[in-house]
Protein backbone atom coordinates (compact mmCIF):
# COMPACT_ATOMS: atom_id res chain seq x y z
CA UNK A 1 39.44 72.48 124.64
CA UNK A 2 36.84 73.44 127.46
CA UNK A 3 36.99 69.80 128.86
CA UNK A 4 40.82 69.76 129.06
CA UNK A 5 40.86 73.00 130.60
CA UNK A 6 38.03 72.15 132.79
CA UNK A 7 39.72 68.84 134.02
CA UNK A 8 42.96 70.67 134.15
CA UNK A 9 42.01 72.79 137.10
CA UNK A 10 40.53 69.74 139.03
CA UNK A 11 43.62 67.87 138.48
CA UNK A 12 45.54 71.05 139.87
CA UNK A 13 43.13 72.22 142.54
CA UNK A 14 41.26 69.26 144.22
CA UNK A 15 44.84 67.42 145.72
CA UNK A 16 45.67 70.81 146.88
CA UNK A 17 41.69 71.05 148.66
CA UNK A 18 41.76 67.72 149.65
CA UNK A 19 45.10 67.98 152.02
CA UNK A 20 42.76 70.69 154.18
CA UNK A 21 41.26 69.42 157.39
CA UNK A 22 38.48 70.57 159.97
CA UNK A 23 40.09 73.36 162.38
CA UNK A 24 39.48 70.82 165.50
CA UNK A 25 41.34 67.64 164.59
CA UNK A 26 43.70 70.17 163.43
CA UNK A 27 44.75 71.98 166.50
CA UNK A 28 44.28 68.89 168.72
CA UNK A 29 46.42 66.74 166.53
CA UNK A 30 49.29 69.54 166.29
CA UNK A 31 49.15 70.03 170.32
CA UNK A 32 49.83 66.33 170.69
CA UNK A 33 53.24 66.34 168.60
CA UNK A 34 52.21 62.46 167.02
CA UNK A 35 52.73 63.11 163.37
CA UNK A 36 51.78 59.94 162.15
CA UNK A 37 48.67 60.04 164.36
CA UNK A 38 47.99 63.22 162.12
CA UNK A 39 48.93 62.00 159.01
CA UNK A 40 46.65 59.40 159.13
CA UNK A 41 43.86 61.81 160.04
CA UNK A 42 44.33 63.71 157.21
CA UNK A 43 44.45 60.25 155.10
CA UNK A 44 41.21 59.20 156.29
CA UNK A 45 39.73 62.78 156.16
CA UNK A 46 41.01 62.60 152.08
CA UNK A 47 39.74 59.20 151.72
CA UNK A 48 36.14 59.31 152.87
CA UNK A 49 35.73 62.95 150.90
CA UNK A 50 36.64 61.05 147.96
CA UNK A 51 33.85 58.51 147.81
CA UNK A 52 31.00 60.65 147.50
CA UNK A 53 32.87 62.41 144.51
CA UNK A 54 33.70 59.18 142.45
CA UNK A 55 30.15 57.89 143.33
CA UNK A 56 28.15 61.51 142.11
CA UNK A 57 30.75 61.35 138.82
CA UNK A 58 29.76 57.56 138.07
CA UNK A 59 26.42 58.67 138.10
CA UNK A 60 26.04 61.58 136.14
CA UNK A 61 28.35 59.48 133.86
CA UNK A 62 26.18 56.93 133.28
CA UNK A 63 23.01 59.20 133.14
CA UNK A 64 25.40 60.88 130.08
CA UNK A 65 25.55 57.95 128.28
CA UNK A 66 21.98 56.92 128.73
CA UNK A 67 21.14 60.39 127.05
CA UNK A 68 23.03 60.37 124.58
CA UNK A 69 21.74 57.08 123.34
């Protein structure tokens, strides 16, 4: 029950985290009035905080499994 509730709130929160973006890009990109320009900012910005996540989860993944053997 711990895990579900555990990966419940990452479900909810992270999407809601990862939609944030740096106060700079933010306030240049809403001065400019391109909102695709800023959409794909905040794509990219999503994307490559993503990477390191997946790639520190594999790994403590596969250190579980090696442990539990």
């Amino acid at each position: 029950m711990r895990r579900f509730l555990i990966g419940f709130v990452f479900t909810v929160v992270v999407p809601q985290v990862g939609a944030a973006q740096c106060a700079m890009c933010r306030a240049v990109l809403e001065s400019e009035g391109n909102t695709t320009a800023a959409e794909g900012v905040n794509d990219g910005i999503v994307y490559l905080m993503t990477i390191p996540y997946i790639l520190v989860g594999v790994l403590f993944f596969y250190i579980y499994r090696r442990m539990k053997k």
